[in-house]
N, C-alpha and C. Protein backbone atom coordinates (compact mmCIF):
# COMPACT_ATOMS: atom_id res chain seq x y z
N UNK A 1 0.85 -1.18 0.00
CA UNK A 1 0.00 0.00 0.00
C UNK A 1 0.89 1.24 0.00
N UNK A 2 0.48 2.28 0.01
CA UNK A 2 1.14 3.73 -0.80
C UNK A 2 -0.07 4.98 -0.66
N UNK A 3 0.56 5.82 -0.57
CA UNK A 3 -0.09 7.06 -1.50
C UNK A 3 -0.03 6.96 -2.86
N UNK A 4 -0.79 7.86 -3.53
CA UNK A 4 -0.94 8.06 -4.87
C UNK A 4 0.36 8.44 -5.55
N UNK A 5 1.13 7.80 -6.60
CA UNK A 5 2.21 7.75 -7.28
C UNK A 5 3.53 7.64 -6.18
N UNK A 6 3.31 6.55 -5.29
CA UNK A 6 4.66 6.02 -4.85
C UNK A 6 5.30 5.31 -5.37
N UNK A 7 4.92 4.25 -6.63
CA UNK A 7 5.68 3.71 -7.13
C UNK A 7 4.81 2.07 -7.08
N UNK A 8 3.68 1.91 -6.00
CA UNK A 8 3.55 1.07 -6.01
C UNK A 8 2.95 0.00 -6.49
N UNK A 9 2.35 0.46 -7.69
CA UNK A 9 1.83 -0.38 -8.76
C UNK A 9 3.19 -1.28 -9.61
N UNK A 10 4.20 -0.71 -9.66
CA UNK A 10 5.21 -1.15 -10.23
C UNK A 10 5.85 -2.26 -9.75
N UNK A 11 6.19 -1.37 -8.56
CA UNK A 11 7.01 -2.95 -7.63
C UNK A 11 5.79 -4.12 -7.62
N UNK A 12 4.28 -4.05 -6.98
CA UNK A 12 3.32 -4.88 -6.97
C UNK A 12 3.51 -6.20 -8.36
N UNK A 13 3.81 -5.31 -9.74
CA UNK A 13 3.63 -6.36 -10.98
C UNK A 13 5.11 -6.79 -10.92
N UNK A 14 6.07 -6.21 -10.12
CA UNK A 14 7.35 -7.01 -10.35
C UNK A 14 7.38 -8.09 -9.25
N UNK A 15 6.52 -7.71 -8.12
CA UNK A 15 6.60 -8.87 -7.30
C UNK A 15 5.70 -10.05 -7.94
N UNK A 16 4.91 -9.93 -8.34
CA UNK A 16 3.71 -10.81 -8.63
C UNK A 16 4.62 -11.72 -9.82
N UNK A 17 5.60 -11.40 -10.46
CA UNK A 17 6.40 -12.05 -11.51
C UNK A 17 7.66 -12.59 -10.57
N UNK A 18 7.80 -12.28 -9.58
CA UNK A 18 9.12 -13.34 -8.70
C UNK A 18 8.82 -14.92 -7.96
N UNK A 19 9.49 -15.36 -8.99
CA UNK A 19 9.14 -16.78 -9.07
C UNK A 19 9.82 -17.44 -7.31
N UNK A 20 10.52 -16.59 -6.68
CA UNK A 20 11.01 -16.89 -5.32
C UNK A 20 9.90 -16.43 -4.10
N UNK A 21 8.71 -15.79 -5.10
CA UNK A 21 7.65 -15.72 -4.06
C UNK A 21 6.80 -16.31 -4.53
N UNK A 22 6.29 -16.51 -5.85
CA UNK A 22 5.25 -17.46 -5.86
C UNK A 22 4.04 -16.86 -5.50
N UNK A 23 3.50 -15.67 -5.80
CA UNK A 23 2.70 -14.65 -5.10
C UNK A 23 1.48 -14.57 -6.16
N UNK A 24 0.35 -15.08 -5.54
CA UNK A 24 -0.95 -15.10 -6.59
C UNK A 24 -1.44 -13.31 -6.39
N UNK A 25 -2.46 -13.21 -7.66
CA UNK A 25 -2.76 -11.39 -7.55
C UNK A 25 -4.30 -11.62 -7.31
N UNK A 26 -4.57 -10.56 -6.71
CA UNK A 26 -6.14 -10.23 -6.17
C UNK A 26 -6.39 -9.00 -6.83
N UNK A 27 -6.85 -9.10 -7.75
CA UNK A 27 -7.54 -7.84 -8.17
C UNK A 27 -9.15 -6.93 -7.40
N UNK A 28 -8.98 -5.89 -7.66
CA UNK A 28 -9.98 -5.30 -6.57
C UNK A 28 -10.84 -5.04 -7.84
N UNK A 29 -12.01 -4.28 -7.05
CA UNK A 29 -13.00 -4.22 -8.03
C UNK A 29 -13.26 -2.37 -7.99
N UNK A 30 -13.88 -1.81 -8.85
CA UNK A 30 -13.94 -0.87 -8.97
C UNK A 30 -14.82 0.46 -9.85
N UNK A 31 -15.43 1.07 -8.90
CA UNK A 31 -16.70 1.98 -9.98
C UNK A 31 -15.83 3.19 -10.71
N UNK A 32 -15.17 3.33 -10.12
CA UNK A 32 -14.45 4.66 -11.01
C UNK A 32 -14.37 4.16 -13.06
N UNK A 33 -14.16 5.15 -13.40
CA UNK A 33 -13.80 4.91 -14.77
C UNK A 33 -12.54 4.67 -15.08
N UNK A 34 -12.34 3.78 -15.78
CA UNK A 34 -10.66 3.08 -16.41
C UNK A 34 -9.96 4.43 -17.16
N UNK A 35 -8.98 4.35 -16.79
CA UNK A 35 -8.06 5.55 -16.77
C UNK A 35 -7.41 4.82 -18.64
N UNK A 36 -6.64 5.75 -19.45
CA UNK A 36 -5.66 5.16 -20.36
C UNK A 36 -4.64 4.01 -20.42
N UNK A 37 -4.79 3.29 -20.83
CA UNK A 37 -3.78 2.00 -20.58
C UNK A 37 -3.92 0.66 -19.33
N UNK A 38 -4.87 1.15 -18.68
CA UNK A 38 -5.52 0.02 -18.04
C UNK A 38 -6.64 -1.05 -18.73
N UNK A 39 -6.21 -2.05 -18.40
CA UNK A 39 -6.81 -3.68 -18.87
C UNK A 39 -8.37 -3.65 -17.65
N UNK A 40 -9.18 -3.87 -18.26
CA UNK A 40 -9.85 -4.73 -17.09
C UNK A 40 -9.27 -5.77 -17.04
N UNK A 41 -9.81 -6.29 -15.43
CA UNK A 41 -8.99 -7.75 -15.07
C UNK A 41 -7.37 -7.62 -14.95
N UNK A 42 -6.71 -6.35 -14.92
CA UNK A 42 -5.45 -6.23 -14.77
C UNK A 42 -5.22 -5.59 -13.74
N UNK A 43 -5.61 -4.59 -13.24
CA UNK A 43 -5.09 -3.07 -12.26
C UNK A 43 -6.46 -3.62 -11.35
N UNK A 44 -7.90 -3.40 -12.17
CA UNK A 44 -8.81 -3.67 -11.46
C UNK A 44 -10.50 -4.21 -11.96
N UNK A 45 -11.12 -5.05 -11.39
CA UNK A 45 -12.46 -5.18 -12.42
C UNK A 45 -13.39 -3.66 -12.45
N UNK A 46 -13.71 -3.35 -13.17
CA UNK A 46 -13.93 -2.23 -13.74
C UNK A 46 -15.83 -2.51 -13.59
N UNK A 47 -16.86 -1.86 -12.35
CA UNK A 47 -18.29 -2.69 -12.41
C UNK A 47 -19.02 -1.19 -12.45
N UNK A 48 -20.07 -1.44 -12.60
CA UNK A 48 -21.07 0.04 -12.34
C UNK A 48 -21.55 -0.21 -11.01
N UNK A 49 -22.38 0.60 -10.28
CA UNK A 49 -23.12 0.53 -9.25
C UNK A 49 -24.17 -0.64 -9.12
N UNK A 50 -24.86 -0.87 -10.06
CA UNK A 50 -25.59 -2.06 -9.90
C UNK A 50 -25.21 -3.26 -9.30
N UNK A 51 -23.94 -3.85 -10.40
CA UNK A 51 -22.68 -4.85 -10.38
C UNK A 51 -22.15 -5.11 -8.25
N UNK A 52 -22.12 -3.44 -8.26
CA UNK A 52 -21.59 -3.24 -6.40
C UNK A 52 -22.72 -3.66 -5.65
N UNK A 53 -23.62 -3.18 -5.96
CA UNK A 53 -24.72 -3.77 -5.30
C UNK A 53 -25.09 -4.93 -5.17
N UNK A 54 -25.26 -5.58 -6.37
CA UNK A 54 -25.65 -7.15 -6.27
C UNK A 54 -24.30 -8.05 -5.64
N UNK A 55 -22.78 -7.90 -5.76
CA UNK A 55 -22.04 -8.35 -4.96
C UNK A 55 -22.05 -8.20 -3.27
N UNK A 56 -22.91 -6.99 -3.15
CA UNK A 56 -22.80 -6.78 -1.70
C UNK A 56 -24.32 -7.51 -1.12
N UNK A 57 -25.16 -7.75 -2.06
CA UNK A 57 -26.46 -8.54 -1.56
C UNK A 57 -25.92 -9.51 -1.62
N UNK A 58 -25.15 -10.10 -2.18
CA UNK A 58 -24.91 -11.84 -1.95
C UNK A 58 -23.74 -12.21 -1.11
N UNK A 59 -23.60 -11.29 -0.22
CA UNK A 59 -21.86 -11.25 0.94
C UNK A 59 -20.58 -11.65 0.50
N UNK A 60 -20.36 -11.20 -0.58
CA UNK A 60 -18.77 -11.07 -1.53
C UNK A 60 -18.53 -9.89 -1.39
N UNK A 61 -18.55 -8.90 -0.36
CA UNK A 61 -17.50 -7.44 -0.29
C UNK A 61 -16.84 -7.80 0.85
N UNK A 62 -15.36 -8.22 0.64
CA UNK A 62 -14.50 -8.23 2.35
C UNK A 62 -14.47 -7.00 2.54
N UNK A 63 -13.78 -6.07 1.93
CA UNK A 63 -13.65 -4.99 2.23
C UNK A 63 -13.94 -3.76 1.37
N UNK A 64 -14.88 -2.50 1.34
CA UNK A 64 -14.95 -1.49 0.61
C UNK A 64 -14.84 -0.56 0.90
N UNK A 65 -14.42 0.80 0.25
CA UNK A 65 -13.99 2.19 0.49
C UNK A 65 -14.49 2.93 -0.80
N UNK A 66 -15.47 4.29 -0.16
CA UNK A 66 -16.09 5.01 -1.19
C UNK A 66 -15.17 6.20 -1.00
N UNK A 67 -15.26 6.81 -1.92
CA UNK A 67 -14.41 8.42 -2.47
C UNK A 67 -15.30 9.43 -2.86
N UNK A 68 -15.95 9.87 -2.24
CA UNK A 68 -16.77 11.09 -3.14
C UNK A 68 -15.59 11.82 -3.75
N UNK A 69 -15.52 12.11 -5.40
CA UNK A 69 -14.38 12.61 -5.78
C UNK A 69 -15.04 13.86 -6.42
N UNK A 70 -13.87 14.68 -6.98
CA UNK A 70 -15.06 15.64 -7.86
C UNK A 70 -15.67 14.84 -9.16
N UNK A 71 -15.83 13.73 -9.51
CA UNK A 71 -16.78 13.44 -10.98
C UNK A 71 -17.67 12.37 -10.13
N UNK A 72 -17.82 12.33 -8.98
CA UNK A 72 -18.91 11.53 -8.48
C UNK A 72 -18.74 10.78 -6.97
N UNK A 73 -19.12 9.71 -6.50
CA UNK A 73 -18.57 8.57 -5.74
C UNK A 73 -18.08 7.59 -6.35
N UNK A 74 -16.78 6.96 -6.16
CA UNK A 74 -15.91 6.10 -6.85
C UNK A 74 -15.85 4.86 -5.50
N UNK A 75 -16.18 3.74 -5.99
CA UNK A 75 -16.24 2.57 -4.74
C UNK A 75 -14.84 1.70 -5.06
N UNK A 76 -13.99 1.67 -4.47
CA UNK A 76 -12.93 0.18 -4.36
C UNK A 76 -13.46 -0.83 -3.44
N UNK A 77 -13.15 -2.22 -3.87
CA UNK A 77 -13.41 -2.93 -2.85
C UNK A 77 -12.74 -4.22 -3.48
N UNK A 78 -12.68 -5.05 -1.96
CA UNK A 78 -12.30 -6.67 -2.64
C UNK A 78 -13.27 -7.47 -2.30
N UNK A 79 -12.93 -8.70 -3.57
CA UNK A 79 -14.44 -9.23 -3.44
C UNK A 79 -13.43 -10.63 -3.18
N UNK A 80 -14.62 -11.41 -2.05
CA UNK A 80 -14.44 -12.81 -2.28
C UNK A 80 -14.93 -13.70 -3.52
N UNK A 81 -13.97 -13.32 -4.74
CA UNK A 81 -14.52 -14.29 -5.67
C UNK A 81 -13.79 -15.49 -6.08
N UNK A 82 -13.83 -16.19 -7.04
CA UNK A 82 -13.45 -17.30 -7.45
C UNK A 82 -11.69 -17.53 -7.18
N UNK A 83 -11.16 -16.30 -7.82
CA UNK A 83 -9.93 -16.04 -7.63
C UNK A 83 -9.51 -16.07 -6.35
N UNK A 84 -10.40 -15.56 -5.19
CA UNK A 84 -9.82 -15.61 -4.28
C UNK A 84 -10.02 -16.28 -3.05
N UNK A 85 -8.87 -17.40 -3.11
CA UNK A 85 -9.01 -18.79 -1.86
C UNK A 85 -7.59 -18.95 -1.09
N UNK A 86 -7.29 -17.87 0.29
CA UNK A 86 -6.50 -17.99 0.95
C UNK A 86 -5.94 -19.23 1.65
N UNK A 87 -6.92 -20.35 1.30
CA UNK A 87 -6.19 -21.87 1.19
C UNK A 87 -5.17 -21.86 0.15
N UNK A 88 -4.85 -21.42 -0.93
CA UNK A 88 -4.35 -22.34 -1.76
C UNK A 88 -3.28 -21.02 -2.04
N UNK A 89 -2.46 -20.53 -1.25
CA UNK A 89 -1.31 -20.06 -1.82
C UNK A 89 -0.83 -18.69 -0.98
N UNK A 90 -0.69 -17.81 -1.29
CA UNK A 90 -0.20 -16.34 -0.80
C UNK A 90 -0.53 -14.96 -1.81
N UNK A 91 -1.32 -14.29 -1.04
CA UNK A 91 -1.93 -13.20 -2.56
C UNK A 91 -1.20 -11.96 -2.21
N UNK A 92 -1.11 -11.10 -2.90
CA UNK A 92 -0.69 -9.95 -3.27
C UNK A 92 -1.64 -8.49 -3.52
N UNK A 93 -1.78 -7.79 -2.76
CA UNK A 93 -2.95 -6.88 -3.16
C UNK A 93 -2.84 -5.40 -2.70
N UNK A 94 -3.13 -4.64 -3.68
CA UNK A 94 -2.75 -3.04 -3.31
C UNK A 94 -4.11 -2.49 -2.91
N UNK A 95 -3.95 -1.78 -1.41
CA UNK A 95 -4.89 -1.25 -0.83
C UNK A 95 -4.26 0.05 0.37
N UNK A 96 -5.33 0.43 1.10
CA UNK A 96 -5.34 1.34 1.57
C UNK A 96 -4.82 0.55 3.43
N UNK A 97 -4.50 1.50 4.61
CA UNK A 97 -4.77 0.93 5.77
C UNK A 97 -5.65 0.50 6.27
N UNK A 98 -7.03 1.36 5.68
CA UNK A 98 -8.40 0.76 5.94
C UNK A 98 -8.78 -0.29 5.15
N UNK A 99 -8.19 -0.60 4.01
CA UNK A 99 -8.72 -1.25 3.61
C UNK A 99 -8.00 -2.88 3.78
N UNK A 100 -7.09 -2.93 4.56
CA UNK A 100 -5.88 -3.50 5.20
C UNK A 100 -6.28 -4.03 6.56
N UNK A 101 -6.83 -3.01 7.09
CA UNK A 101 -7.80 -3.53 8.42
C UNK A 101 -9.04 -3.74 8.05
N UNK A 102 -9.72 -4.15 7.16
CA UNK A 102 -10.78 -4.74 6.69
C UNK A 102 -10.80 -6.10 6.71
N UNK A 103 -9.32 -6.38 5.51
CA UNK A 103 -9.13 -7.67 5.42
C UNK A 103 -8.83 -8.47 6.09
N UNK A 104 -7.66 -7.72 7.06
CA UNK A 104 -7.30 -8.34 8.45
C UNK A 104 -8.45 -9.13 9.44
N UNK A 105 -9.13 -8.08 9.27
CA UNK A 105 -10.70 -8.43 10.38
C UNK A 105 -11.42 -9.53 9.73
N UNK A 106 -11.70 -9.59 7.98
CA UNK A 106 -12.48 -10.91 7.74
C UNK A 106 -11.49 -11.74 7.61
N UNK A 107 -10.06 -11.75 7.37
CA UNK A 107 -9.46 -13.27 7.07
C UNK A 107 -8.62 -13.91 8.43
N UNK A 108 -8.61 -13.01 9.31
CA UNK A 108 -7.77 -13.30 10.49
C UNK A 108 -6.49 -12.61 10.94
N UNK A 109 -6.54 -12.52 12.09
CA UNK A 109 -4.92 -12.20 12.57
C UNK A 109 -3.96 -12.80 12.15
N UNK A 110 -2.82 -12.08 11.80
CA UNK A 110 -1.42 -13.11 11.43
C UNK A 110 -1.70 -13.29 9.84
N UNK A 111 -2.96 -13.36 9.03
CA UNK A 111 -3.09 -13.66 7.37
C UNK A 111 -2.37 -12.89 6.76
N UNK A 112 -2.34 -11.59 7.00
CA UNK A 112 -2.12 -10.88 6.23
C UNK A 112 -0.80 -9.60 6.87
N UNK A 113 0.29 -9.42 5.83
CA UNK A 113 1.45 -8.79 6.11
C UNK A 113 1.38 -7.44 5.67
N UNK A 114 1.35 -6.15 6.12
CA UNK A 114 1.16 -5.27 5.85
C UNK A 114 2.76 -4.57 4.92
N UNK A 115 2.59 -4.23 3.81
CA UNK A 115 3.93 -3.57 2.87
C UNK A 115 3.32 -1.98 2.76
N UNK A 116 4.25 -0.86 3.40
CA UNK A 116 3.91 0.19 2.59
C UNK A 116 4.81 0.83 2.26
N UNK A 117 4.65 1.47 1.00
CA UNK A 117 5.46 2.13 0.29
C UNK A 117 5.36 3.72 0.37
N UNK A 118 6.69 4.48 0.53
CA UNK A 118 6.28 5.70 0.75
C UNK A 118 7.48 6.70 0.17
N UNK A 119 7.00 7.64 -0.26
CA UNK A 119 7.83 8.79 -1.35
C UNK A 119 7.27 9.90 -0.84
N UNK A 120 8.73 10.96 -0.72
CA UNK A 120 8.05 12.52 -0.33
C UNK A 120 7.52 13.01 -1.38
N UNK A 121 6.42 13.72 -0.76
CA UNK A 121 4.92 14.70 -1.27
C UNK A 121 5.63 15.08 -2.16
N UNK A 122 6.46 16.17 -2.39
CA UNK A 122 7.13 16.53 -3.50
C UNK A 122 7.62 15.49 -5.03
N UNK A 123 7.98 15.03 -4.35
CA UNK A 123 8.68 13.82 -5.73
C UNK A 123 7.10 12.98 -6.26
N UNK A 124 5.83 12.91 -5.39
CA UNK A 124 4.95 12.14 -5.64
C UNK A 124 3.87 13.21 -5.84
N UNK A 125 4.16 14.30 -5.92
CA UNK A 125 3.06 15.31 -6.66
C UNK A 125 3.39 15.76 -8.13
N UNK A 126 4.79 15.23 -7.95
CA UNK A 126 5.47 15.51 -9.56
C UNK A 126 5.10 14.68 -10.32
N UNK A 127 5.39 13.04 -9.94
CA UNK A 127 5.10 11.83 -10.61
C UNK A 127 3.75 11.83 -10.92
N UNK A 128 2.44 12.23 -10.31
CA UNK A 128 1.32 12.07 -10.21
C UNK A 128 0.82 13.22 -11.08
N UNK A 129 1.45 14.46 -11.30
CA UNK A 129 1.27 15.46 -12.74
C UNK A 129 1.56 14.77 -13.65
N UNK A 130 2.43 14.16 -13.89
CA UNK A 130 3.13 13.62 -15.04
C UNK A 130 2.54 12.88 -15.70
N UNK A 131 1.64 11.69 -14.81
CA UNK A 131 0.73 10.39 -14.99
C UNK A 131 -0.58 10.82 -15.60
N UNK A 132 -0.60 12.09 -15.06
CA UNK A 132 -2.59 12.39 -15.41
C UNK A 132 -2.12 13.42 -16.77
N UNK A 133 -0.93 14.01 -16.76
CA UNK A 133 -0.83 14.85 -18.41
C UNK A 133 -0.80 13.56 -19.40
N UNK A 134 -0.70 12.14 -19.23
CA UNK A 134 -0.39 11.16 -20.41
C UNK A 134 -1.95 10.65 -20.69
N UNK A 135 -3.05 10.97 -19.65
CA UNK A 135 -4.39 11.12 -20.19
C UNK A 135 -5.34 11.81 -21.06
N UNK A 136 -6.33 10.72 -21.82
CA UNK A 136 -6.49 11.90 -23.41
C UNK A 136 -7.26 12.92 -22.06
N UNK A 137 -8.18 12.69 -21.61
CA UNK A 137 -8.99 14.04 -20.90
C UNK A 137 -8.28 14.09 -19.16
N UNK A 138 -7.06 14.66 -19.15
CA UNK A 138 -6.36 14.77 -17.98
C UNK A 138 -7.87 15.42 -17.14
N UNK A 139 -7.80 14.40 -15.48
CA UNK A 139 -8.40 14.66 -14.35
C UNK A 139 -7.52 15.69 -12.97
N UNK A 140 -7.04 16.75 -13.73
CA UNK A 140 -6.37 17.30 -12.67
C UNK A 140 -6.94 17.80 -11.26
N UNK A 141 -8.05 18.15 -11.31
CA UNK A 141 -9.14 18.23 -9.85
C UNK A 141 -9.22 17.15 -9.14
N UNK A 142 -9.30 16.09 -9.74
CA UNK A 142 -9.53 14.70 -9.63
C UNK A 142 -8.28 14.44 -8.17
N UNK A 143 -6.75 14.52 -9.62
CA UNK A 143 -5.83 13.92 -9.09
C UNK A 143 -5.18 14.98 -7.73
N UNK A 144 -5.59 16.19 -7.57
CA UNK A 144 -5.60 17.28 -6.13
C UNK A 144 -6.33 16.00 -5.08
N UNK A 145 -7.55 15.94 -5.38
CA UNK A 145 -8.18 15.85 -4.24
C UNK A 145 -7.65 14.39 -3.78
N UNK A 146 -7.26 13.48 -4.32
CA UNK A 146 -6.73 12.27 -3.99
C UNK A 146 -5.27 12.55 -3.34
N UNK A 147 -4.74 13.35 -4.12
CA UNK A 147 -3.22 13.74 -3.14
C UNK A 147 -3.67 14.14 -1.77
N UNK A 148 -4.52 15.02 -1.58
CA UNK A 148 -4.98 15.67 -0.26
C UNK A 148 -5.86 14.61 0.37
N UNK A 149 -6.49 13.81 -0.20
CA UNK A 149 -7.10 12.87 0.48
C UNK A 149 -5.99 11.59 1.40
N UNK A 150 -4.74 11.54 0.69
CA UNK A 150 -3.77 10.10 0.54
C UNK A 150 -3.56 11.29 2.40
N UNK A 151 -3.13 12.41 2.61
CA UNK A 151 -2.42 13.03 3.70
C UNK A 151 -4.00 12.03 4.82
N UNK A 152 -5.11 12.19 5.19
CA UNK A 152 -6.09 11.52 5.72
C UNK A 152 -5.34 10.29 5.80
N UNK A 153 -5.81 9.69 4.64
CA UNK A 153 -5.73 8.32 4.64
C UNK A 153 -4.72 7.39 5.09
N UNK A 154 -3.64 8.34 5.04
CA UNK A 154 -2.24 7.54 5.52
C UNK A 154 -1.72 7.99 6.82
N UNK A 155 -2.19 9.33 7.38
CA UNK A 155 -2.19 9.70 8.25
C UNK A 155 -1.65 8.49 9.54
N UNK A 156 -0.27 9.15 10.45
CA UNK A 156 -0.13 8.32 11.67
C UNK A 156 -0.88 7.39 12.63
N UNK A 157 -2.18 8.26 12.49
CA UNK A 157 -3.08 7.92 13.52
C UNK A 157 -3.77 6.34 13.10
N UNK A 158 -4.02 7.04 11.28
CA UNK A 158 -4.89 5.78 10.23
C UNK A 158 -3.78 4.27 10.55
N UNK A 159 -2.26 4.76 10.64
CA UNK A 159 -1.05 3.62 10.12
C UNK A 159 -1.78 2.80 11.88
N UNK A 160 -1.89 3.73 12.47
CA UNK A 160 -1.36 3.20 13.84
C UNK A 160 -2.73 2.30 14.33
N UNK A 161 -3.93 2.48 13.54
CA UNK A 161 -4.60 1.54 14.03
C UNK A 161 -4.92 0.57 13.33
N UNK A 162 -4.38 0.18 11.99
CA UNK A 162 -4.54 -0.80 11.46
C UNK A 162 -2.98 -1.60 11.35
N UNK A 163 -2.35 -0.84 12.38
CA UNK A 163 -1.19 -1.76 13.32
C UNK A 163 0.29 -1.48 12.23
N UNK A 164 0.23 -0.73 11.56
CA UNK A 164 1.91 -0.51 10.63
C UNK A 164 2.68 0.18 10.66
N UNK A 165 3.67 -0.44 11.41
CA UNK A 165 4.62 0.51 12.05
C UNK A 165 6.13 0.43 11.56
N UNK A 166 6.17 -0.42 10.14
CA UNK A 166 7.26 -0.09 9.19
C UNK A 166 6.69 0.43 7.63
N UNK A 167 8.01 0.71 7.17
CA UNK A 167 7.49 1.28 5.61
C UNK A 167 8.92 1.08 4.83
N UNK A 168 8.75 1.70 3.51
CA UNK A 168 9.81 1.07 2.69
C UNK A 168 9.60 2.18 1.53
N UNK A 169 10.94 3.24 1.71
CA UNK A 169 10.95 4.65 0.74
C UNK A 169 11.29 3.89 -0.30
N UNK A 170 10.88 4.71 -1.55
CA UNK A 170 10.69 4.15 -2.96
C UNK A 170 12.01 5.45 -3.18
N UNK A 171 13.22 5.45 -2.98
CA UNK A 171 13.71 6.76 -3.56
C UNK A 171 14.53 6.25 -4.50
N UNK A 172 14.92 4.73 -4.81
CA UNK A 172 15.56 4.44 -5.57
C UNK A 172 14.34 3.17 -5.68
N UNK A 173 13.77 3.37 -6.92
CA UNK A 173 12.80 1.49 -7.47
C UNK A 173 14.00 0.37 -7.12
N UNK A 174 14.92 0.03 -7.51
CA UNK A 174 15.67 -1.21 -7.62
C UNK A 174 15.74 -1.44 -6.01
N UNK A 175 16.71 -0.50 -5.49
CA UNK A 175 16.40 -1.27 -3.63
C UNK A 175 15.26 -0.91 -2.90
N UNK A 176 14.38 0.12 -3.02
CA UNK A 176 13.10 -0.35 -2.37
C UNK A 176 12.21 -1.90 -3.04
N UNK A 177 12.31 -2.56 -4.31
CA UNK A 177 11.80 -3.35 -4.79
C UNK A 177 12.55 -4.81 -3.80
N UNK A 178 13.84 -4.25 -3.97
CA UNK A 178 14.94 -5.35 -3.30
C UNK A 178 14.41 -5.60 -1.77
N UNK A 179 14.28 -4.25 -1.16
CA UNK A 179 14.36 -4.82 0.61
C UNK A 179 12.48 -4.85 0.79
N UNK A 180 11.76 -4.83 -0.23
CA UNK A 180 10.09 -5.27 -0.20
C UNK A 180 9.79 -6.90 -0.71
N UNK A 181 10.72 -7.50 -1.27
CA UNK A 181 10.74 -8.22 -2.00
C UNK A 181 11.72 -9.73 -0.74
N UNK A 182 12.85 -9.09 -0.19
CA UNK A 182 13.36 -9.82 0.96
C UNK A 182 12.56 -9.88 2.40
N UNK A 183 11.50 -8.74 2.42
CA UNK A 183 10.85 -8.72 3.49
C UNK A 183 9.79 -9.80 3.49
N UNK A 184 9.15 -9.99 2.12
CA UNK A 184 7.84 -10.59 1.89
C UNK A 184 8.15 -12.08 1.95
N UNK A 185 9.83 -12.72 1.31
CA UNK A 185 10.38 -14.26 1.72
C UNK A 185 10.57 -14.38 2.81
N UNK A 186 10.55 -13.04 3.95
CA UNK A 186 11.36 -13.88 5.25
C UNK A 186 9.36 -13.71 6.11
N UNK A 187 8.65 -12.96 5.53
CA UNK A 187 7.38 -13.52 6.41
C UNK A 187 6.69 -14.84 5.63
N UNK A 188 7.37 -15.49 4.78
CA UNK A 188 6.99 -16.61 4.03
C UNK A 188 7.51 -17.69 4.58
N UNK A 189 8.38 -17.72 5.17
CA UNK A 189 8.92 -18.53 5.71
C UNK A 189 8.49 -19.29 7.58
């Protein structure tokens, strides 16, 4: 987990390809609109409101988080679906602290290892201009209020009650990937 443009979508698809972790992916689900260069079924399932609804009448939401943003309410959430059976392996999944103490609470104490990734405001307000100018209809209101939202969301208080009390600066990708990547074999073990 991260603020907005820490880097951590990157390291996430390089871990998910290290054959020394063996790390299955959980994709989340999601009402917002698919940004340029995103796959459904890749970053995230891509549903309307209806779709959220009928998953949440049939008790497949472990965990969800709404955004009133400026183009609407945007829902993330993870679903218990087919893909996902914490019997059969070790998953991988980018989320929030809350949404971290969600999962914690439905899958158990000890399931789940908390990774966060973190880059100063500066270097990650730059990266995060950069990302939304490569969009045909750049969301720059959009991408404000999520920077100012990530200061909330990640907030000491947020880390400290969904229990995370290490982190891992992205100031160089190759050794933050390196000491996220040695951390995740030695809680595998």
């Amino acid at each position: 987990m991260g603020k907005s443009a820490t880097g951590k979508d990157t390291i996430y698809k390089r871990l998910l390809t290290d054959p020394d972790l063996n790390l299955n992916k959980i994709v989340t689900y999601t009402t917002r609109p698919i940004r340029a260069g995103e796959k459904p079924g890749e970053e995230y399932f891509f549903i309307d409101e209806a779709e959220a609804d009928r998953l949440a009448s049939l008790g497949k939401i472990v965990e969800m988080r709404a955004y009133n943003t400026v183009h609407g309410v945007w829902k993330y959430m993870t679903v218990e679906d087919e893909s996902l059976d914490v019997s059969k392996g070790n998953f991988l999944v980018i989320g929030t602290p809350e949404s971290f103490r969600q999962c914690r609470e439905h899958f158990g104490e000890g399931v789940m290892v908390p990774v966060l990734v973190t880059v100063d405001d500066g270097a990650r307000l730059e990266r995060a201009l950069k990302r939304e100018r490569k969009q045909a209809n750049p969301k720059y209101e959009e991408m404000c209020r999520r920077f100012l939202a990530d200061a909330k969301d990640f907030s000491a208080e947020k880390l400290a009650e969904a229990g995370i009390d290490s982190s891992f600066e992205n100031v160089d990708l190759e050794t933050c990937y390196k000491e996220i990547a040695a951390f995740i074999k030695a809680n595998l073990e």
